[in-house]
PDB file of N, CA and C in Angstrom:
ATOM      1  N   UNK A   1      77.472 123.961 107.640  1.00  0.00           N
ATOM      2  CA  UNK A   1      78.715 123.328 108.064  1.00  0.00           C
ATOM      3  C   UNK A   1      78.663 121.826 107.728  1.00  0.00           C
ATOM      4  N   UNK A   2      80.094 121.213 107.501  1.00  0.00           N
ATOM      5  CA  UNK A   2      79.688 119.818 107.326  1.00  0.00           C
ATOM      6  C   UNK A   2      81.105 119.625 107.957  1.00  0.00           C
ATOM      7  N   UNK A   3      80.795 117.839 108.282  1.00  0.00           N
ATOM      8  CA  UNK A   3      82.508 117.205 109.356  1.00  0.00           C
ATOM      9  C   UNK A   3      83.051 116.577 108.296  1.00  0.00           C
ATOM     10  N   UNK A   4      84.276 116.573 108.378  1.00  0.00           N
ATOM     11  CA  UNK A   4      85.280 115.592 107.437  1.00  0.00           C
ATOM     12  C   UNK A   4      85.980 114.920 108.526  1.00  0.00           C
ATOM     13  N   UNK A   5      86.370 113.774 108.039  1.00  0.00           N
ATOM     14  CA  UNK A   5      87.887 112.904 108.652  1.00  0.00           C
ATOM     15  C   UNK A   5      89.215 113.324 107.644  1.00  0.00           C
ATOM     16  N   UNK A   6      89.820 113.657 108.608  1.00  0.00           N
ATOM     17  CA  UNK A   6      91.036 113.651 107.718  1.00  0.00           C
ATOM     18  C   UNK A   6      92.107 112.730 108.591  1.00  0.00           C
ATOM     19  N   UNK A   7      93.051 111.941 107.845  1.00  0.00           N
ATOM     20  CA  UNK A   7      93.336 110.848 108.116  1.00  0.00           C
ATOM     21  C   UNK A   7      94.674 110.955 107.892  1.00  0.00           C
ATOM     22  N   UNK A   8      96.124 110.675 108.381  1.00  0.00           N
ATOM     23  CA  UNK A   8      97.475 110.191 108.210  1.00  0.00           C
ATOM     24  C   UNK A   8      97.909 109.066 108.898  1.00  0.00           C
ATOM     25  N   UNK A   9      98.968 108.206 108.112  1.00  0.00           N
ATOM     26  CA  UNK A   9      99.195 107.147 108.958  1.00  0.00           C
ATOM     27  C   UNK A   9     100.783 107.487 108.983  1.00  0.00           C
ATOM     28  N   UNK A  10     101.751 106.687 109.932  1.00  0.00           N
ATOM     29  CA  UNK A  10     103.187 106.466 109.801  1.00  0.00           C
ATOM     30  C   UNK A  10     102.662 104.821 109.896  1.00  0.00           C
ATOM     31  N   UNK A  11     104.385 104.204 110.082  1.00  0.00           N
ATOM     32  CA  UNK A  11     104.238 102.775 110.108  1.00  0.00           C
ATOM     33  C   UNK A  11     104.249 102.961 111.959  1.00  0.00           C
ATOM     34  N   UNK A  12     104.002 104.114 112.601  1.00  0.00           N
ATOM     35  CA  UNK A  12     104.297 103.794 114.197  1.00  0.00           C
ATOM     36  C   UNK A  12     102.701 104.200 114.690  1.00  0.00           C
ATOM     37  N   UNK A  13     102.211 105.062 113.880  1.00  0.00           N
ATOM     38  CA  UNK A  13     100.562 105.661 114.544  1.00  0.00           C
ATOM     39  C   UNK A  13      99.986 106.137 113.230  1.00  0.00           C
ATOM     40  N   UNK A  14      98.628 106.022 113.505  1.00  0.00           N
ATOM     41  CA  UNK A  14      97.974 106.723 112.629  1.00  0.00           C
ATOM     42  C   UNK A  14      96.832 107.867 113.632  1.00  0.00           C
ATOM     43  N   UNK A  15      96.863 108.949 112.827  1.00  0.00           N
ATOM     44  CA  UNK A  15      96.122 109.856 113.407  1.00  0.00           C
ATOM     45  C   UNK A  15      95.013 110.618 112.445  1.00  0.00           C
ATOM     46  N   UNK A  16      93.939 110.467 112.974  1.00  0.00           N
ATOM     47  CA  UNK A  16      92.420 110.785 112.307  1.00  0.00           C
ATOM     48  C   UNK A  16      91.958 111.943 113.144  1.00  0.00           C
ATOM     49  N   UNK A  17      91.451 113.034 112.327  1.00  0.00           N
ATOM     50  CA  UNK A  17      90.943 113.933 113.228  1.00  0.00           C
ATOM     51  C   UNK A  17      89.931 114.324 112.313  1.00  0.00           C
ATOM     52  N   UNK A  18      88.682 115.215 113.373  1.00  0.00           N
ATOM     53  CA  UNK A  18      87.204 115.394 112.395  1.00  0.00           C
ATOM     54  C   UNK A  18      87.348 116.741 112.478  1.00  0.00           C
ATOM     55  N   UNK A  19      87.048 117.539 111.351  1.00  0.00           N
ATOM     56  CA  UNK A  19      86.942 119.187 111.716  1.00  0.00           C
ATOM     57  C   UNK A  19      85.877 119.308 110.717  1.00  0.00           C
ATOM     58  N   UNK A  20      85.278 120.115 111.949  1.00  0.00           N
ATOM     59  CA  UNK A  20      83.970 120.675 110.792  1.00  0.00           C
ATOM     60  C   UNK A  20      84.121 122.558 109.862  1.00  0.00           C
ATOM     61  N   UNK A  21      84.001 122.437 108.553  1.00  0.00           N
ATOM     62  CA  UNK A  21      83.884 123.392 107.976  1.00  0.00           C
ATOM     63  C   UNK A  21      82.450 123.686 107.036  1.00  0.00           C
ATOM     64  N   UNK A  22      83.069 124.932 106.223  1.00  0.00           N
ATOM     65  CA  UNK A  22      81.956 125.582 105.443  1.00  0.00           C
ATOM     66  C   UNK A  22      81.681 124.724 104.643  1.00  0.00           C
ATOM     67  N   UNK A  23      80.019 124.558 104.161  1.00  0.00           N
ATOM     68  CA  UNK A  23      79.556 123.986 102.709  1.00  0.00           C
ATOM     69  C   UNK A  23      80.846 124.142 102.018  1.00  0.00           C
ATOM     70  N   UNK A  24      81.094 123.301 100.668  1.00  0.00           N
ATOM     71  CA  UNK A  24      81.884 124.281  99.659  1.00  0.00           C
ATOM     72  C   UNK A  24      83.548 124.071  99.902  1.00  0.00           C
ATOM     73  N   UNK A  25      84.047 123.323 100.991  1.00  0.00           N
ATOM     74  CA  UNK A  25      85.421 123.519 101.343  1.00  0.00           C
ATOM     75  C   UNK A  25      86.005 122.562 100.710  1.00  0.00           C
ATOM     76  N   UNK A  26      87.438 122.933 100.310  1.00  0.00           N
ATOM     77  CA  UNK A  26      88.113 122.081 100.058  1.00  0.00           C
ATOM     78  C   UNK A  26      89.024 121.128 100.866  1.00  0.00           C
ATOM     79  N   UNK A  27      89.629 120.250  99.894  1.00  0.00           N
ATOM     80  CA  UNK A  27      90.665 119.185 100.518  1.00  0.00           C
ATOM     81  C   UNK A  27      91.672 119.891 101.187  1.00  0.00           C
ATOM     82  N   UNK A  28      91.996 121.010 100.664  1.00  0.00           N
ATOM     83  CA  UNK A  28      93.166 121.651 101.578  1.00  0.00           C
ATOM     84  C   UNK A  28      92.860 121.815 102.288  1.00  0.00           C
ATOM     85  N   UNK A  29      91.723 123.092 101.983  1.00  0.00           N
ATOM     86  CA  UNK A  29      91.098 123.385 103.599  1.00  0.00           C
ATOM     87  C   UNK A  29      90.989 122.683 104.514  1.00  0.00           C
ATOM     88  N   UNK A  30      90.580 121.416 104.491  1.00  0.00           N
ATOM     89  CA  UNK A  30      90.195 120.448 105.637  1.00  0.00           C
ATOM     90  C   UNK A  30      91.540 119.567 106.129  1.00  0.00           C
ATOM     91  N   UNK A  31      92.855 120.112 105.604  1.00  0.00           N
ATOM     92  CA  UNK A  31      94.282 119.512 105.897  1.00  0.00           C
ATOM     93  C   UNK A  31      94.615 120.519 106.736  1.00  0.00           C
ATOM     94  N   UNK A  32      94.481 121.782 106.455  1.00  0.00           N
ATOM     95  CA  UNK A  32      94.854 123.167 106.868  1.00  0.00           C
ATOM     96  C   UNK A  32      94.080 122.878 108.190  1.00  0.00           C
ATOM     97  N   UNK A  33      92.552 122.765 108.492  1.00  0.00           N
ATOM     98  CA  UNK A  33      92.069 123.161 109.909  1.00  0.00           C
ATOM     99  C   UNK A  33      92.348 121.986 110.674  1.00  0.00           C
ATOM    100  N   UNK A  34      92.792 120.695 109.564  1.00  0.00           N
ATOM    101  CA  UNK A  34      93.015 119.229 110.593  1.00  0.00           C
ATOM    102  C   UNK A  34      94.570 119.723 112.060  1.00  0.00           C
ATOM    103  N   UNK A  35      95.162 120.891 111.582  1.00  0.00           N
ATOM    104  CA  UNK A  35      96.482 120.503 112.369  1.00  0.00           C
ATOM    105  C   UNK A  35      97.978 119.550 111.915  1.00  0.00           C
ATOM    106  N   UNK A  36      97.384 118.622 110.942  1.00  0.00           N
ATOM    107  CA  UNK A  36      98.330 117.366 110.838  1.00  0.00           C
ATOM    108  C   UNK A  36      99.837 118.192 110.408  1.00  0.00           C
ATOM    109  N   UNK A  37      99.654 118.766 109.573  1.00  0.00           N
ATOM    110  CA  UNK A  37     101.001 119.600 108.966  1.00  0.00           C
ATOM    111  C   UNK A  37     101.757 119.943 110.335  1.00  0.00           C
ATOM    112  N   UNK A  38     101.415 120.461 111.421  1.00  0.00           N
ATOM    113  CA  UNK A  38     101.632 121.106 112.790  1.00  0.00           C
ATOM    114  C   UNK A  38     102.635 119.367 113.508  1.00  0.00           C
ATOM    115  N   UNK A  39     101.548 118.364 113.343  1.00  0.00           N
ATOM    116  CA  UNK A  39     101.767 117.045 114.031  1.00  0.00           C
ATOM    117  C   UNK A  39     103.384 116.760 113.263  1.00  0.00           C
ATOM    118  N   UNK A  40     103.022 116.762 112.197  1.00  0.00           N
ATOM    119  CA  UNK A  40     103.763 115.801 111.568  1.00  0.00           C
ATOM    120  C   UNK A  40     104.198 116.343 110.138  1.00  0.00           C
ATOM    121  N   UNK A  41     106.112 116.833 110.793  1.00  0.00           N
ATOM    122  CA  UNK A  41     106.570 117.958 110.087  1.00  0.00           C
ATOM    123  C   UNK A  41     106.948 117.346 108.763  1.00  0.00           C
ATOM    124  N   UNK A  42     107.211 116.349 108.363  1.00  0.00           N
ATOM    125  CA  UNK A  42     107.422 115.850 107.418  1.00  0.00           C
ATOM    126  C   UNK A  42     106.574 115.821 106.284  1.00  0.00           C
ATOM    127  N   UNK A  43     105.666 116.013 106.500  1.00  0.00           N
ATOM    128  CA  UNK A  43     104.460 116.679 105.520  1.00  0.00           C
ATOM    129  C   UNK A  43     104.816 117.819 104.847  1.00  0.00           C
ATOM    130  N   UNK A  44     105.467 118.596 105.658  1.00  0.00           N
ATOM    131  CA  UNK A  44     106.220 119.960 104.861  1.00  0.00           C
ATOM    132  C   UNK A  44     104.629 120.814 104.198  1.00  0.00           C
ATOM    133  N   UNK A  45     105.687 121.882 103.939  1.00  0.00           N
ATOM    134  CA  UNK A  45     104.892 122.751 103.280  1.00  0.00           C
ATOM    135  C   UNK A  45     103.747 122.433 101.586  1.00  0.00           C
ATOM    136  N   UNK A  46     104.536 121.497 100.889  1.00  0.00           N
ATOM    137  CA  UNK A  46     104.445 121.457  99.654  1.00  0.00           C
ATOM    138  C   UNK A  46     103.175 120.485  99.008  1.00  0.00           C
ATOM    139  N   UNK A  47     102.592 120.498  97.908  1.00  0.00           N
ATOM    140  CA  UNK A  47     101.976 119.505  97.769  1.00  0.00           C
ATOM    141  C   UNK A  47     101.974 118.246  98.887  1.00  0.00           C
ATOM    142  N   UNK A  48     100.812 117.682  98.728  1.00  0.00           N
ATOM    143  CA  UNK A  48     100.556 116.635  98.848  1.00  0.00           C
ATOM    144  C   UNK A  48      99.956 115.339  98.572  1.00  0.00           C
ATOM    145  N   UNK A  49     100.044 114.180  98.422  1.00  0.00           N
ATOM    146  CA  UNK A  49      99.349 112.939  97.711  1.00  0.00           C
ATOM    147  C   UNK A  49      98.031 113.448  98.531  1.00  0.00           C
ATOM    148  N   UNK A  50      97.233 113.323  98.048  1.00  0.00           N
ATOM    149  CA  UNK A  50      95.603 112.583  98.720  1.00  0.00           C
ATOM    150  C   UNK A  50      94.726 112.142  98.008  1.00  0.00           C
ATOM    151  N   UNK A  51      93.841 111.657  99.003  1.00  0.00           N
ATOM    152  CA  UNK A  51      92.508 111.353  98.128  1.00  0.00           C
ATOM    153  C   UNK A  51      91.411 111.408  98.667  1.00  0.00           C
ATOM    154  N   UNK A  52      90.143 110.463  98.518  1.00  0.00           N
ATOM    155  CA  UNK A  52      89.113 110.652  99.434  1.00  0.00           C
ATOM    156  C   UNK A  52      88.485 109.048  99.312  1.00  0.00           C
ATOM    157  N   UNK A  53      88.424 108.149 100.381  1.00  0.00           N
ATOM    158  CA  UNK A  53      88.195 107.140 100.643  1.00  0.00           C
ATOM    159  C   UNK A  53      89.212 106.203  99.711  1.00  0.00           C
ATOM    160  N   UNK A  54      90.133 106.325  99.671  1.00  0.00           N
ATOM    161  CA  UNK A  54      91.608 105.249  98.597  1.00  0.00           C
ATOM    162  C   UNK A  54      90.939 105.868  97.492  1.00  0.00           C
ATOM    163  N   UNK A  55      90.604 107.088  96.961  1.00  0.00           N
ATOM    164  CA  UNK A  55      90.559 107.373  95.653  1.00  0.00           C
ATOM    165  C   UNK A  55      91.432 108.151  95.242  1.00  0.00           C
ATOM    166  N   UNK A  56      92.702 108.666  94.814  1.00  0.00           N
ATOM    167  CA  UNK A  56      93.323 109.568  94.187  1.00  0.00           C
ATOM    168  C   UNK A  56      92.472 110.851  94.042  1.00  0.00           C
ATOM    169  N   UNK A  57      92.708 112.151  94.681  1.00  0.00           N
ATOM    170  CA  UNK A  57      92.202 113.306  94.301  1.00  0.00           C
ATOM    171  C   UNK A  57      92.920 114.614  94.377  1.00  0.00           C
ATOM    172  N   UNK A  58      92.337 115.999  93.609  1.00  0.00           N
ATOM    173  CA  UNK A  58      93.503 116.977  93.924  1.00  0.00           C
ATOM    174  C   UNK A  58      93.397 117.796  94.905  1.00  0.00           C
ATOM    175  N   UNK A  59      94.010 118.915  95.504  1.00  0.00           N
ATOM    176  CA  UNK A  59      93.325 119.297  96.753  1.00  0.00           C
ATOM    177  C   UNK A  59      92.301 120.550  96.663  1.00  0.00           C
ATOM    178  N   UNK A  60      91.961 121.031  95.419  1.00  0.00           N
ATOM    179  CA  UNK A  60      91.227 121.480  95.549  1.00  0.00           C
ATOM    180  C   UNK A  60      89.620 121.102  95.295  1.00  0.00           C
ATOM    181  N   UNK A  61      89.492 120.041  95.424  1.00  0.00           N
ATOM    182  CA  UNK A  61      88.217 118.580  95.406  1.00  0.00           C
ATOM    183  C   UNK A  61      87.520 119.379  96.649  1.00  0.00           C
ATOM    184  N   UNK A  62      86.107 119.694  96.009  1.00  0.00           N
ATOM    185  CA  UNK A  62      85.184 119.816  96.833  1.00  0.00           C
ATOM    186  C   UNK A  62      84.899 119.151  98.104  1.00  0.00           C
ATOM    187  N   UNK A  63      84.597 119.028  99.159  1.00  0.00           N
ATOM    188  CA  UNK A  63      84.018 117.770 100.240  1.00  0.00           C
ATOM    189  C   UNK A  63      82.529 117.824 100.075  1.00  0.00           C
ATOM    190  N   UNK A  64      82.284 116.690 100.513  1.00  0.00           N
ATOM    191  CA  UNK A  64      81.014 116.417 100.781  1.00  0.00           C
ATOM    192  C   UNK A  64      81.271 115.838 102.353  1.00  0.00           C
ATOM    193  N   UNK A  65      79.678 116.097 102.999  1.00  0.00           N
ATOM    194  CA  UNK A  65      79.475 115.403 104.239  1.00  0.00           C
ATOM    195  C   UNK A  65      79.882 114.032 104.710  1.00  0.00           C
ATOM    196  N   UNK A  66      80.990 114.186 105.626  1.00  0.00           N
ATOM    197  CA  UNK A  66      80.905 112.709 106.158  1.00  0.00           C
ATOM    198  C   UNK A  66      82.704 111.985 104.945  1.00  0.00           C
ATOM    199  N   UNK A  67      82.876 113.086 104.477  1.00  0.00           N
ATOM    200  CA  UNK A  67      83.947 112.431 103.827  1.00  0.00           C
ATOM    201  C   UNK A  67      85.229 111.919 104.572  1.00  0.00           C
ATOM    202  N   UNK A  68      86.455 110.952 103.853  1.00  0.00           N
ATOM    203  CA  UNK A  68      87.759 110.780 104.328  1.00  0.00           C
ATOM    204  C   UNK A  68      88.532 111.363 103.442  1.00  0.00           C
ATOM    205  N   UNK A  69      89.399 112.201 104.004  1.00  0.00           N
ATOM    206  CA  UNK A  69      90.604 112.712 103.344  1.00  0.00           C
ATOM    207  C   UNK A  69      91.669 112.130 103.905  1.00  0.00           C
ATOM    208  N   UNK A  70      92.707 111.114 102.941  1.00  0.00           N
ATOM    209  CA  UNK A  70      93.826 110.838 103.586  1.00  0.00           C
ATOM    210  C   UNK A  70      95.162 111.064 102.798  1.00  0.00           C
ATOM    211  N   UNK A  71      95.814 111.388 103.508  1.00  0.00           N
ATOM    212  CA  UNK A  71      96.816 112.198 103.177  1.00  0.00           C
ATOM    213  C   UNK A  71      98.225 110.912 102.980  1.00  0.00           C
ATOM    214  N   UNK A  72      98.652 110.346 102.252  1.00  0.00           N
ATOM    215  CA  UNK A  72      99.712 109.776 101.913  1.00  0.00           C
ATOM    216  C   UNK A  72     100.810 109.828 101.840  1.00  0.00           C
ATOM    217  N   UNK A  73     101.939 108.528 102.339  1.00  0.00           N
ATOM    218  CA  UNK A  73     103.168 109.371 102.247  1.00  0.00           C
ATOM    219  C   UNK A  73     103.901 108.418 100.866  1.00  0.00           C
ATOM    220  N   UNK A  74     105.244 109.283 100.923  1.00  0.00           N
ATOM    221  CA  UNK A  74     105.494 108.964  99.342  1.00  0.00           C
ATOM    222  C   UNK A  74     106.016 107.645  99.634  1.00  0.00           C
ATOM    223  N   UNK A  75     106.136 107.106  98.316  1.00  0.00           N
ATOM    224  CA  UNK A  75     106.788 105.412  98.135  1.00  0.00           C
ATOM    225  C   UNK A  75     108.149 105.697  98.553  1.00  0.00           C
ATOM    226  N   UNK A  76     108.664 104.929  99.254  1.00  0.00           N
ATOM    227  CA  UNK A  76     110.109 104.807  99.335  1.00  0.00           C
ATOM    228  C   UNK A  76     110.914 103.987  98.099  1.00  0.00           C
ATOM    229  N   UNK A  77     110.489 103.356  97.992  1.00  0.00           N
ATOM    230  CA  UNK A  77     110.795 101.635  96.848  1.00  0.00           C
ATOM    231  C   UNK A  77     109.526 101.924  95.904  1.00  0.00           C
ATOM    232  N   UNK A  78     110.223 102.178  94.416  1.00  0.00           N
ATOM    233  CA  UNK A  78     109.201 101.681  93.183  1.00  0.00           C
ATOM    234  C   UNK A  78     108.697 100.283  93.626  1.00  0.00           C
ATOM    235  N   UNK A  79     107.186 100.041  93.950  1.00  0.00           N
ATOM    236  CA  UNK A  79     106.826  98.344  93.899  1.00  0.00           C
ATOM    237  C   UNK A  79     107.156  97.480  92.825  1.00  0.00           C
ATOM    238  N   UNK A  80     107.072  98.289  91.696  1.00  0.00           N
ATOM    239  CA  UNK A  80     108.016  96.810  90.856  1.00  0.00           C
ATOM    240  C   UNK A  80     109.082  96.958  90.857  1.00  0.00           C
ATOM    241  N   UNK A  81     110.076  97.864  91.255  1.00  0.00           N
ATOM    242  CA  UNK A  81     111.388  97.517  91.544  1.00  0.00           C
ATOM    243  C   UNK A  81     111.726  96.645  92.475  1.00  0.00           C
ATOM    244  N   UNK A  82     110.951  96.378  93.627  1.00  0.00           N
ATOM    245  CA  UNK A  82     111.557  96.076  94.933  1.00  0.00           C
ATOM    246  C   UNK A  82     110.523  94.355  94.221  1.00  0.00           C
ATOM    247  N   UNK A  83     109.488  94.366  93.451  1.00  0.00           N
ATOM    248  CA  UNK A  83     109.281  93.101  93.361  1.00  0.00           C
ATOM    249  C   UNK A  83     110.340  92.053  92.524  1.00  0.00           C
ATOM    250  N   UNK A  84     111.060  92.815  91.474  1.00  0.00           N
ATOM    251  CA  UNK A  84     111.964  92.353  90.350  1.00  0.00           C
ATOM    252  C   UNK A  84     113.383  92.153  91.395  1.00  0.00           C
ATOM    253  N   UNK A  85     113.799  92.949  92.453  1.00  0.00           N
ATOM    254  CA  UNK A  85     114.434  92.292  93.428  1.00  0.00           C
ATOM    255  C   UNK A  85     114.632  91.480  94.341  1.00  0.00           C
ATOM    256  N   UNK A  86     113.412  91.210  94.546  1.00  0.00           N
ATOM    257  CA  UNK A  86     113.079  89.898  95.090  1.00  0.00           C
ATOM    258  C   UNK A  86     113.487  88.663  93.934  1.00  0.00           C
ATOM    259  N   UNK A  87     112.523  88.868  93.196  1.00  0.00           N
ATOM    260  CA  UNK A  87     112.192  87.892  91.905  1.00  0.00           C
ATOM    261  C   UNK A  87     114.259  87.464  91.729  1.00  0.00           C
ATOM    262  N   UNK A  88     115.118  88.334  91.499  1.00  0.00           N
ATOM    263  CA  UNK A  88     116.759  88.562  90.841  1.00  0.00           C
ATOM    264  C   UNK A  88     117.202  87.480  92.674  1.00  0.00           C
ATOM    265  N   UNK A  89     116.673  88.029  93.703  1.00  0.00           N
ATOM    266  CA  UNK A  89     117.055  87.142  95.038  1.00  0.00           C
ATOM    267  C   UNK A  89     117.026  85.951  95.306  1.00  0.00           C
ATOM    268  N   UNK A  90     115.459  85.446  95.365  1.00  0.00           N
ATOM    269  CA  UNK A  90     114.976  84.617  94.696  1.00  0.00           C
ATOM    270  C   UNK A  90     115.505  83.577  93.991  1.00  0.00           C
ATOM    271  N   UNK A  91     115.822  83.942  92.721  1.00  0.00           N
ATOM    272  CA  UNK A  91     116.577  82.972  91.501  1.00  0.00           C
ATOM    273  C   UNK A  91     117.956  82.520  91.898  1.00  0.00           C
ATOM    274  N   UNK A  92     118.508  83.101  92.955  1.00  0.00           N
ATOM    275  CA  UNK A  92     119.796  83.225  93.483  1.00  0.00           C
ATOM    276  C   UNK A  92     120.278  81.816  94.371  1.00  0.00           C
ATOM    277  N   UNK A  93     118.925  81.789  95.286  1.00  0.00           N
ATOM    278  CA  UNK A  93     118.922  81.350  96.122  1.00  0.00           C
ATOM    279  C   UNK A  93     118.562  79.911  96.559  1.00  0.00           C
TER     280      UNK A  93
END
């Protein structure tokens, strides 16, 4: 058996939970026994962003002991859009 963190944030809470599984498990797996999908319906059924410690990964990524899986939510605002709107505000002003 080994423990993972699996990790979600909103901008109101963030919630971390440890579940321990089999050698061998995956990123899903360890989303699947975290609950979070249950917490926090907006996660939906479908894909999801993650990674493992801010690294980009897919969900079927092996774990290792002691890992973070965090689960991401999508961009609202392209960052260089919302920076080039500033920048267009900005010049305005």
């Amino acid at each position: 058996m080994i423990e993972v963190e699996v990790a979600y944030a909103t901008p109101e809470r963030q919630e971390i939970v440890i579940v321990s599984l089999a050698a061998g498990a995956s990123v899903a797996e360890a989303i699947s026994a975290s609950g979070l999908r249950r917490k926090f319906p907006e996660l939906g059924m479908g894909e999801l962003a993650v990674g493992l410690f801010a690294k980009p990964c897919q969900m079927d990524q092996v774990l290792a002991p002691g890992d973070r899986v965090e689960i991401y939510r999508p961009l609202l605002n392209d960052p260089k859009d919302a920076r080039r709107q500033r920048a267009k505000t900005n010049k305005r002003g």
